[in-house]
Each structure stands twice: as structure tokens, then as C-alpha cells.
PDB file of N, CA and C in Angstrom:
ATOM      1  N   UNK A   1       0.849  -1.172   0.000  1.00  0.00           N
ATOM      2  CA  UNK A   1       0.000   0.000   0.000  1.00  0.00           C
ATOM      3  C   UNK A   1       0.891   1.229   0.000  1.00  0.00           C
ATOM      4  N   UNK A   2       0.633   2.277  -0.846  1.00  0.00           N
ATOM      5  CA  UNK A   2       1.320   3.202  -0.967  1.00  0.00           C
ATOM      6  C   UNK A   2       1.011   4.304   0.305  1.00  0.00           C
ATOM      7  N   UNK A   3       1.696   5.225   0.732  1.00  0.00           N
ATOM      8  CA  UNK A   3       1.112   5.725   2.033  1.00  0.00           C
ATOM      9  C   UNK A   3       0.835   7.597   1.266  1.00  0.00           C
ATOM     10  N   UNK A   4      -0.035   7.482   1.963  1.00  0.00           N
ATOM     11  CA  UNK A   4      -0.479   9.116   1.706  1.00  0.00           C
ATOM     12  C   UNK A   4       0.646  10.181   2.471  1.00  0.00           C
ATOM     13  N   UNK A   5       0.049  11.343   1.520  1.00  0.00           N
ATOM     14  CA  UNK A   5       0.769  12.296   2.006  1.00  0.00           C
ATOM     15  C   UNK A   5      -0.128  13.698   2.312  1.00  0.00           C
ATOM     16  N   UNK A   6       0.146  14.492   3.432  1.00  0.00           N
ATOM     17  CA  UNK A   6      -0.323  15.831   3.551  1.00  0.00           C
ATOM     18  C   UNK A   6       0.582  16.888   3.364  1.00  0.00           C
ATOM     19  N   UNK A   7       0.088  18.089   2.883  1.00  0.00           N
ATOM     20  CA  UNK A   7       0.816  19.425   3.047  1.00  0.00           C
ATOM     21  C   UNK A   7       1.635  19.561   4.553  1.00  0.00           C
ATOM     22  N   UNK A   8       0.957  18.934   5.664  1.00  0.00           N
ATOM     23  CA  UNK A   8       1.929  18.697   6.684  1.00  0.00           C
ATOM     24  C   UNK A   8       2.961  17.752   6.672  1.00  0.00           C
ATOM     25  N   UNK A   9       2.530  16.838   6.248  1.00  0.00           N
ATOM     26  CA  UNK A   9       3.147  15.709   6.891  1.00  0.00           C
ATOM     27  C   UNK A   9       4.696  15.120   5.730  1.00  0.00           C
ATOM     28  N   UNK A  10       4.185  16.186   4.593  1.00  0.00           N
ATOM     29  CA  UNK A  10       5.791  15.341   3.669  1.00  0.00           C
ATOM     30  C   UNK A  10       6.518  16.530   4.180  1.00  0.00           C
ATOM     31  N   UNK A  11       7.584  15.260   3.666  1.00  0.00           N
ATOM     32  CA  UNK A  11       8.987  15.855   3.740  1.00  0.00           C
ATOM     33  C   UNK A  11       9.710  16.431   2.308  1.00  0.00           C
ATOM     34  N   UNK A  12      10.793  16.734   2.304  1.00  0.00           N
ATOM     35  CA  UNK A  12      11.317  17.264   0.953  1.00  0.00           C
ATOM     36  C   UNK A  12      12.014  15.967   0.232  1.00  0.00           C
ATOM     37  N   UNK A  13      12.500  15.180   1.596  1.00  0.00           N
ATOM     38  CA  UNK A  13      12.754  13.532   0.352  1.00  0.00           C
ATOM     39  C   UNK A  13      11.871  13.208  -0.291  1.00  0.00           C
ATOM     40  N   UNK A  14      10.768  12.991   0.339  1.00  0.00           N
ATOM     41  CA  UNK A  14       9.355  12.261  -0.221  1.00  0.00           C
ATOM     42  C   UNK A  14       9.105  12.522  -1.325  1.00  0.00           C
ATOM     43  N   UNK A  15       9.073  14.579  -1.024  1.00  0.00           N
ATOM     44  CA  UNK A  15       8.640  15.153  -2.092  1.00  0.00           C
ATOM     45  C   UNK A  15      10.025  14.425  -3.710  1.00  0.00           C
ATOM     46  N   UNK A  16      10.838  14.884  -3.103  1.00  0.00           N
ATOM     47  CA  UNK A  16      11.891  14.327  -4.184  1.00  0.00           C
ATOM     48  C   UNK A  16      11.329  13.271  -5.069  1.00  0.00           C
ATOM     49  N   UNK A  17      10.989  12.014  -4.365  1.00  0.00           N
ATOM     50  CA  UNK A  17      10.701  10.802  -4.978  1.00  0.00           C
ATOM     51  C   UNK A  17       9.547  10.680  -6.186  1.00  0.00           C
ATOM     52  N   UNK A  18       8.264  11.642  -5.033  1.00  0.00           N
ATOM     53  CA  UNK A  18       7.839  11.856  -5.853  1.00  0.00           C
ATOM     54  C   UNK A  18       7.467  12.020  -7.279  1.00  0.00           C
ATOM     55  N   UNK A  19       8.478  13.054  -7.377  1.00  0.00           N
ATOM     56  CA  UNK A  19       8.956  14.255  -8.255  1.00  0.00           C
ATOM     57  C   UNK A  19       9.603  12.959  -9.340  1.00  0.00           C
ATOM     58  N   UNK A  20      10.078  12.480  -8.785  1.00  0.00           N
ATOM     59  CA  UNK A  20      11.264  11.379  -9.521  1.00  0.00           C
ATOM     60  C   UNK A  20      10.751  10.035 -10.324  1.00  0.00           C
ATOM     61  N   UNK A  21       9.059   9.575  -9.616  1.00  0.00           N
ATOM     62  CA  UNK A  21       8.831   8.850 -10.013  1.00  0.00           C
ATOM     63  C   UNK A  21       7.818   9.413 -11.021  1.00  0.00           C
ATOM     64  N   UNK A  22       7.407  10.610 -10.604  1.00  0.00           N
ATOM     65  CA  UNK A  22       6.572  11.412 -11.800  1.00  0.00           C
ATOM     66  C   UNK A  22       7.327  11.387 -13.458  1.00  0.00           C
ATOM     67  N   UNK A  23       8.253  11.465 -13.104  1.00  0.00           N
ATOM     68  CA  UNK A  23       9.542  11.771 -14.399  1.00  0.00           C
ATOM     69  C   UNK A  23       9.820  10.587 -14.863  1.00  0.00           C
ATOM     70  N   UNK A  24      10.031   9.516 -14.233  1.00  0.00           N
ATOM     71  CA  UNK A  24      10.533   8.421 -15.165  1.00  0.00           C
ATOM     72  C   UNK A  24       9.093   8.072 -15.818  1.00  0.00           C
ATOM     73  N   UNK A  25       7.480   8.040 -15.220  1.00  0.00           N
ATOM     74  CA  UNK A  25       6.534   7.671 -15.991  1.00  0.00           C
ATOM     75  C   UNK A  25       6.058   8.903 -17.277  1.00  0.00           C
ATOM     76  N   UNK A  26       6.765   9.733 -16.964  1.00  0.00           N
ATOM     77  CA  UNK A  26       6.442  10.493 -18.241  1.00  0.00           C
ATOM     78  C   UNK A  26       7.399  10.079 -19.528  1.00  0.00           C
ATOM     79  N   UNK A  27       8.706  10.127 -19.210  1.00  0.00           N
ATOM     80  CA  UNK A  27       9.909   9.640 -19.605  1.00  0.00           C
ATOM     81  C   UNK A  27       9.265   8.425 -20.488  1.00  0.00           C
ATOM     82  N   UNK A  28       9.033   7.457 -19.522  1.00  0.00           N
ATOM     83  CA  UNK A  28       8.422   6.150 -20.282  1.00  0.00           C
ATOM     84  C   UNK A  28       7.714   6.126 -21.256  1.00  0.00           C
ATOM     85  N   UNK A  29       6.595   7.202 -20.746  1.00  0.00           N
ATOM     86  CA  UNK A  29       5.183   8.090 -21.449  1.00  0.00           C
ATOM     87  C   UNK A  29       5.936   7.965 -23.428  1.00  0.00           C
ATOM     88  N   UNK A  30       7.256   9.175 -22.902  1.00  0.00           N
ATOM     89  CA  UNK A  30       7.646   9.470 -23.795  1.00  0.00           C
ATOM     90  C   UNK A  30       8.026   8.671 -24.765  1.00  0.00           C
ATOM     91  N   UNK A  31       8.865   7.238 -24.608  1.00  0.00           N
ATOM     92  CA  UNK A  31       9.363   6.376 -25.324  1.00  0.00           C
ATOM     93  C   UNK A  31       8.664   5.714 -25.971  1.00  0.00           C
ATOM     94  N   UNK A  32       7.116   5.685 -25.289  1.00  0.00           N
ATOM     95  CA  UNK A  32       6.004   4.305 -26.043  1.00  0.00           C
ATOM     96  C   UNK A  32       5.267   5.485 -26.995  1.00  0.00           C
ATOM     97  N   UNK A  33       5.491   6.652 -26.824  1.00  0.00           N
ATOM     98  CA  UNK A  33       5.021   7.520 -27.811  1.00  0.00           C
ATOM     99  C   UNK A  33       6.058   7.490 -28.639  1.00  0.00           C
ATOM    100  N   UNK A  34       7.199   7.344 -28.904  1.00  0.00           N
ATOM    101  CA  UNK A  34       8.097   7.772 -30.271  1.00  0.00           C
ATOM    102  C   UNK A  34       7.949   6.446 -30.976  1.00  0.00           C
ATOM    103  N   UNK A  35       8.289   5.171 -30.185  1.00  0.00           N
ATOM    104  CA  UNK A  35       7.922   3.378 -30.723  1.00  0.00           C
ATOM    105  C   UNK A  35       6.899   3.709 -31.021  1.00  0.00           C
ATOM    106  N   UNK A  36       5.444   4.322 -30.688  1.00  0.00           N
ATOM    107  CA  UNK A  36       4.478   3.911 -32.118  1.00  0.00           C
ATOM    108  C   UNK A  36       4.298   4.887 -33.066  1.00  0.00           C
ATOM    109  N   UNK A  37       5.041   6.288 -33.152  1.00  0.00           N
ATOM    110  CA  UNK A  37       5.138   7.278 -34.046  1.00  0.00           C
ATOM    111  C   UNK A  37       6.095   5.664 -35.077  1.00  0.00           C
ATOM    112  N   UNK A  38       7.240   5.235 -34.634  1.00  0.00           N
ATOM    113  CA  UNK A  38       7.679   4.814 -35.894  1.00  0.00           C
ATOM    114  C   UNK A  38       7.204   3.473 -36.514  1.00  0.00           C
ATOM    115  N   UNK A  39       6.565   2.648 -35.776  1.00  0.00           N
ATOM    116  CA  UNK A  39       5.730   1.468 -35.571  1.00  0.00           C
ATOM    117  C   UNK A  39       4.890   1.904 -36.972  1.00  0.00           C
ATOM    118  N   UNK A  40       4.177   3.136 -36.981  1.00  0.00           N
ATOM    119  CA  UNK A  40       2.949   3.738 -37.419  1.00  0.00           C
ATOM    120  C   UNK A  40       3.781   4.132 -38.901  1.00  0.00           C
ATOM    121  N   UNK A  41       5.061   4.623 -38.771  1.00  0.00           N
ATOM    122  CA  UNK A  41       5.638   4.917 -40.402  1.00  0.00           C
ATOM    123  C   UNK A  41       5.783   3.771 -40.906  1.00  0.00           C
ATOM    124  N   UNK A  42       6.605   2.609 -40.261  1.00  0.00           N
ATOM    125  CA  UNK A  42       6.900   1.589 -41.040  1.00  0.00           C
ATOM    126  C   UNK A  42       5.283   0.937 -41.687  1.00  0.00           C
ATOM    127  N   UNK A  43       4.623   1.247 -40.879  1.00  0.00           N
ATOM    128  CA  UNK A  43       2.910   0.276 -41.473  1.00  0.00           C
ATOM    129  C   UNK A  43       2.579   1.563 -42.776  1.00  0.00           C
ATOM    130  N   UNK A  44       3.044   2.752 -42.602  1.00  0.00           N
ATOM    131  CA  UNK A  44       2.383   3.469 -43.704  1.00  0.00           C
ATOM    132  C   UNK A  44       3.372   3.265 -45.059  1.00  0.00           C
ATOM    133  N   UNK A  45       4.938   3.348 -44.579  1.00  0.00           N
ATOM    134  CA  UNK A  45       5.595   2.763 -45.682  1.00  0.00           C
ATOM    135  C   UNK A  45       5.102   1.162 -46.541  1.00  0.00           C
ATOM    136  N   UNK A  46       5.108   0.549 -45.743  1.00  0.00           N
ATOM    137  CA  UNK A  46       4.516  -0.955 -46.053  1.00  0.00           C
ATOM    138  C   UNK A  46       3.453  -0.978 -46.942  1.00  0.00           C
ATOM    139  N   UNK A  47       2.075   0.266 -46.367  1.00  0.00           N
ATOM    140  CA  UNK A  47       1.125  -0.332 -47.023  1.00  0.00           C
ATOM    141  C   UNK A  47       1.259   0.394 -48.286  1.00  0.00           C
ATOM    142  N   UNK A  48       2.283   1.910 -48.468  1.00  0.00           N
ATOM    143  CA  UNK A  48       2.381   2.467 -49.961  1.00  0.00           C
ATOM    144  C   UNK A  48       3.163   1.046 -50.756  1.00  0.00           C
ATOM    145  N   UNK A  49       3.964   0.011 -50.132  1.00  0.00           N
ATOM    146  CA  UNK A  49       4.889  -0.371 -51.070  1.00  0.00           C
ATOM    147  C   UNK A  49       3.471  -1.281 -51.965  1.00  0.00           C
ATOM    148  N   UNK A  50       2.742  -1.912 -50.778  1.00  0.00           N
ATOM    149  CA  UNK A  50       1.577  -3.135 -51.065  1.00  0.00           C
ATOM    150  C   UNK A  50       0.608  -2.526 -52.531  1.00  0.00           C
ATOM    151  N   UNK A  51       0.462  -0.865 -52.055  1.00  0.00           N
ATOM    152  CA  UNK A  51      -0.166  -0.193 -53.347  1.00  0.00           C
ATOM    153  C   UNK A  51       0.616  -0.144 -54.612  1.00  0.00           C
ATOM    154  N   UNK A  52       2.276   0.006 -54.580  1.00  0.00           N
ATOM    155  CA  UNK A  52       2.948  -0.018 -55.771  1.00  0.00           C
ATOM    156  C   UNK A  52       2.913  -1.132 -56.235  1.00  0.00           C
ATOM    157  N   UNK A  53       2.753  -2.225 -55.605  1.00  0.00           N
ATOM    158  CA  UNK A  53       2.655  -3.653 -56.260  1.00  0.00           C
ATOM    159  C   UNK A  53       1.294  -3.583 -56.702  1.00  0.00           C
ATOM    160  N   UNK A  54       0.282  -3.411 -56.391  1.00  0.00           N
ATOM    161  CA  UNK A  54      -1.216  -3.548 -56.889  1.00  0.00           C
ATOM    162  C   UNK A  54      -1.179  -2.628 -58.291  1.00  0.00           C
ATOM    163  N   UNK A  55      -0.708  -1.335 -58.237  1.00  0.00           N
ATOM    164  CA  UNK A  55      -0.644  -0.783 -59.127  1.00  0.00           C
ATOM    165  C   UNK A  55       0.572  -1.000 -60.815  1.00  0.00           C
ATOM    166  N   UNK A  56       1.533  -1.893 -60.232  1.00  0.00           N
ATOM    167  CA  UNK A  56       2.525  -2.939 -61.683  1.00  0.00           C
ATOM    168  C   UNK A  56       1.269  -3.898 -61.857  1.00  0.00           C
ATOM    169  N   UNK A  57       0.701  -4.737 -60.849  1.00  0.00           N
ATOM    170  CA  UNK A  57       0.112  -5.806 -61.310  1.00  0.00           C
ATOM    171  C   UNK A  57      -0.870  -5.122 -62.344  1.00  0.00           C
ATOM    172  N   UNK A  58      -1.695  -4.121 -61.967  1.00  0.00           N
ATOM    173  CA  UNK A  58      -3.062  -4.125 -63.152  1.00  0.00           C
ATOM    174  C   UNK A  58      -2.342  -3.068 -63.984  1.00  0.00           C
ATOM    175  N   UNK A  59      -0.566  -2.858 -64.252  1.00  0.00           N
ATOM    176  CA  UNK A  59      -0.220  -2.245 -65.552  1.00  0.00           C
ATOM    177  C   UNK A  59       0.001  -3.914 -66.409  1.00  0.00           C
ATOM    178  N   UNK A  60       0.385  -4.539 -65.906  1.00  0.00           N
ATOM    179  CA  UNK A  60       1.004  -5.788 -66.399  1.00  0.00           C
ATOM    180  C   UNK A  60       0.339  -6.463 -67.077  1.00  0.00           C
ATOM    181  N   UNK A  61      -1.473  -6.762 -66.246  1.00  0.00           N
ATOM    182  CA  UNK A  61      -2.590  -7.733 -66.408  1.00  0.00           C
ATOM    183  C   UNK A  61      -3.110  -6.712 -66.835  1.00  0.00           C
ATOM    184  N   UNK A  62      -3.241  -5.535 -67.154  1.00  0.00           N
ATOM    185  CA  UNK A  62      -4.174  -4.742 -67.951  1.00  0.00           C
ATOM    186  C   UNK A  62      -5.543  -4.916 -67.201  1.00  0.00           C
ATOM    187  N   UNK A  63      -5.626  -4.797 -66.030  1.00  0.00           N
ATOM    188  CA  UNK A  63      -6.749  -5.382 -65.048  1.00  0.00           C
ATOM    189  C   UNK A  63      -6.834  -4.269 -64.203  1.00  0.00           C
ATOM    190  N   UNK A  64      -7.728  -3.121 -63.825  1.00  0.00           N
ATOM    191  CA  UNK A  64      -7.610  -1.685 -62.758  1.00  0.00           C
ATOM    192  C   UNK A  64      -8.243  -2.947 -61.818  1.00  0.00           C
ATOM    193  N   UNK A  65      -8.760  -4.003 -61.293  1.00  0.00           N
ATOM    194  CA  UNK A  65      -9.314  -4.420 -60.220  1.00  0.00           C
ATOM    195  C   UNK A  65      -8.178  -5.396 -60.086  1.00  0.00           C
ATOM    196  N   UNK A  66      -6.879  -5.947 -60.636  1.00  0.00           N
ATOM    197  CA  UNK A  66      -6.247  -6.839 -59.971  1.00  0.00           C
ATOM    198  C   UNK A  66      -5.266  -6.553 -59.062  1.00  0.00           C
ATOM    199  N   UNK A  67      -4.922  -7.346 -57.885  1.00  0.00           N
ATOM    200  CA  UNK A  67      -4.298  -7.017 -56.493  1.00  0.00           C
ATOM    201  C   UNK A  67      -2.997  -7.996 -56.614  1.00  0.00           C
ATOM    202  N   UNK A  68      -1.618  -7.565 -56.187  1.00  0.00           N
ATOM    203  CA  UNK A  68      -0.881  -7.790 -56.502  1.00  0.00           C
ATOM    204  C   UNK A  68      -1.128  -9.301 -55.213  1.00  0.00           C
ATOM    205  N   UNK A  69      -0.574 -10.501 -55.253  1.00  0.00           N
ATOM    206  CA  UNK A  69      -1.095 -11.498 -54.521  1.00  0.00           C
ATOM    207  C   UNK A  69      -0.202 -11.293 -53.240  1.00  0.00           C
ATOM    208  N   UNK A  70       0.994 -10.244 -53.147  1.00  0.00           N
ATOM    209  CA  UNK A  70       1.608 -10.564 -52.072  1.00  0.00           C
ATOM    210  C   UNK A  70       1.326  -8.786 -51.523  1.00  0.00           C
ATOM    211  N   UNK A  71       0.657  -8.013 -52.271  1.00  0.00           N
ATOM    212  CA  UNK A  71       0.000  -6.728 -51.438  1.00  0.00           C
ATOM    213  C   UNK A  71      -1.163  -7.157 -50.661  1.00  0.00           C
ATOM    214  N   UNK A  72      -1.685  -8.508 -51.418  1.00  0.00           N
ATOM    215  CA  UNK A  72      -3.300  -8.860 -50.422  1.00  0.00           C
ATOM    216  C   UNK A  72      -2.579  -9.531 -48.939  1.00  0.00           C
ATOM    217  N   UNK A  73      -1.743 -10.417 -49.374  1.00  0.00           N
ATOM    218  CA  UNK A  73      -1.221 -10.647 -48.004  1.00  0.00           C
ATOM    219  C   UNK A  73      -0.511  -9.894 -46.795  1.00  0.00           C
ATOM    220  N   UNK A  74       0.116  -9.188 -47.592  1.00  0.00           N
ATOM    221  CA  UNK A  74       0.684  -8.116 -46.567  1.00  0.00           C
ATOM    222  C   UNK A  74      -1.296  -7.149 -45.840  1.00  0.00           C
ATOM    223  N   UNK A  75      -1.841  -6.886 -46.796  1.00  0.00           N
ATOM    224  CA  UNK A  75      -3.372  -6.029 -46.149  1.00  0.00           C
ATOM    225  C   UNK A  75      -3.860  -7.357 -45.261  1.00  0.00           C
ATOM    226  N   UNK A  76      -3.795  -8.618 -45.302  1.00  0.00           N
ATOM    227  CA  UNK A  76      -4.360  -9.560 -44.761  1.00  0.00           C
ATOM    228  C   UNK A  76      -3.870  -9.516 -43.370  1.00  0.00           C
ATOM    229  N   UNK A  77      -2.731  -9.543 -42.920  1.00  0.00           N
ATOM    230  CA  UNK A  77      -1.753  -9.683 -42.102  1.00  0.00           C
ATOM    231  C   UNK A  77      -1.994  -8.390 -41.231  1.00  0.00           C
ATOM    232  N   UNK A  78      -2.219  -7.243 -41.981  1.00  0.00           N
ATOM    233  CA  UNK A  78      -2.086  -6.179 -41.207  1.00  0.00           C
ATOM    234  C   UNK A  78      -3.553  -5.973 -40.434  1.00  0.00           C
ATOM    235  N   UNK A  79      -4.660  -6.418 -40.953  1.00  0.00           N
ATOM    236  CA  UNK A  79      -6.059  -6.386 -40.304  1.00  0.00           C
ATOM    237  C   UNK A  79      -6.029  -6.777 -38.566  1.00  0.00           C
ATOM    238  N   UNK A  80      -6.869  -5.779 -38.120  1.00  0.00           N
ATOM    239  CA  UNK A  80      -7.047  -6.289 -36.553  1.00  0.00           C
ATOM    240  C   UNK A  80      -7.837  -7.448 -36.779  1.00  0.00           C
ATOM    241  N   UNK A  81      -7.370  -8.679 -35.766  1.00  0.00           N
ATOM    242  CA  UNK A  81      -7.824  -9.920 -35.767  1.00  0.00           C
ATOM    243  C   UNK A  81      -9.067  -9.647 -35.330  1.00  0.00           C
ATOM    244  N   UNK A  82     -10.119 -11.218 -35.602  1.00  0.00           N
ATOM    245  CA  UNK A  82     -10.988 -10.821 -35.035  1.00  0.00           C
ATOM    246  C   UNK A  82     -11.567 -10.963 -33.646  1.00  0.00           C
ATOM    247  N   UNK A  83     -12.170 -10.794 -33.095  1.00  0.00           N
ATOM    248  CA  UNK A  83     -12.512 -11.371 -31.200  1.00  0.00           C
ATOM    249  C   UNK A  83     -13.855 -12.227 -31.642  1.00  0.00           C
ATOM    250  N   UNK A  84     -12.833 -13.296 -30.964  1.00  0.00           N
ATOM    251  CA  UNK A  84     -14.265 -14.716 -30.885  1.00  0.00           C
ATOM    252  C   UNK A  84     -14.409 -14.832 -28.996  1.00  0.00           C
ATOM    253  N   UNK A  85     -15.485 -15.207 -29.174  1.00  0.00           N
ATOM    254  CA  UNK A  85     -15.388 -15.160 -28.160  1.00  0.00           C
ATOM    255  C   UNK A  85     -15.900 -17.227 -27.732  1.00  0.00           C
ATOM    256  N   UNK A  86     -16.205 -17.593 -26.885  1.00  0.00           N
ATOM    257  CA  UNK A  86     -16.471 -19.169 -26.606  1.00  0.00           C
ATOM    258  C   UNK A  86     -17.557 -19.541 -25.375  1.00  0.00           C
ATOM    259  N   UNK A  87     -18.764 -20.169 -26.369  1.00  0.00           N
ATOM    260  CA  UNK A  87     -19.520 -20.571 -25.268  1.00  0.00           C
ATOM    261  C   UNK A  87     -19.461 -20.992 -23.991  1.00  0.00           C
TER     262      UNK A  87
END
């Protein structure tokens, strides 16, 4: 159990720790925010490359509706799974 504190009753260590543990969870804050800033480029790079392949395939097949077979897999892969759930 974490113990409370009053305007009386802390001290300036306490306060320190505080202060200290405030900072490393922002800190942290900070790191899982830059991992999915780049998480989030590599999926947007990925899915332009999946479009440059869709877009050779229907120059190739002369087809505007054909999907390059390894851009469908890469869009397949990237879909949120679905939630089953069990009787």
C-alpha cells in the first residue's frame, strides 16, 4: 500500500521521490510515444509499397481491379484480428 501524504506531513525527500517517479513515468510516457510514431511509419511505408505492387500488377494484367497477390497478403496480415469469443 502506498502511504499518503499531507501538506503537513511530507517531507522534501518524499517530495523528491515523488517528483522522480513522476519523471521516469512520463519519460516512459515518452518512449512508447516515439515506438508507435515509428511502428505507425513503417505500417504506412509498407502499405504504400503493397499499393505499388497492386498498381505494376493491373499495368502488367491490364486489369484496374487486380491485387498484386503478395499486397493482399501483406493487407491480410495487417487487419485487426478478429474477437471470438467461446460458449
Amino acid at each position: 500500500m502506498t502511504q499518503r501524504y499531507t501538506a503537513d506531513s511530507i517531507t522534501d525527500d518524499a517530495l523528491d521521490q515523488l517528483y522522480d517517479n513522476a519523471t521516469r513515468g512520463w519519460r516512459r510516457g515518452d518512449e512508447w510515444k516515439a515506438r508507435a510514431l515509428k511502428a505507425e511509419a513503417a505500417i504506412a511505408r509498407l502499405t504504400a509499397w503493397a499499393d505499388e505492387l497492386d498498381e505494376y500488377s493491373q499495368v502488367v494484367l491490364k486489369d484496374q481491379t487486380a491485387q498484386h497477390p503478395v499486397a493482399a497478403q501483406i493487407r491480410h496480415h495487417l487487419t485487426q484480428p478478429q474477437e471470438t469469443s467461446t460458449p
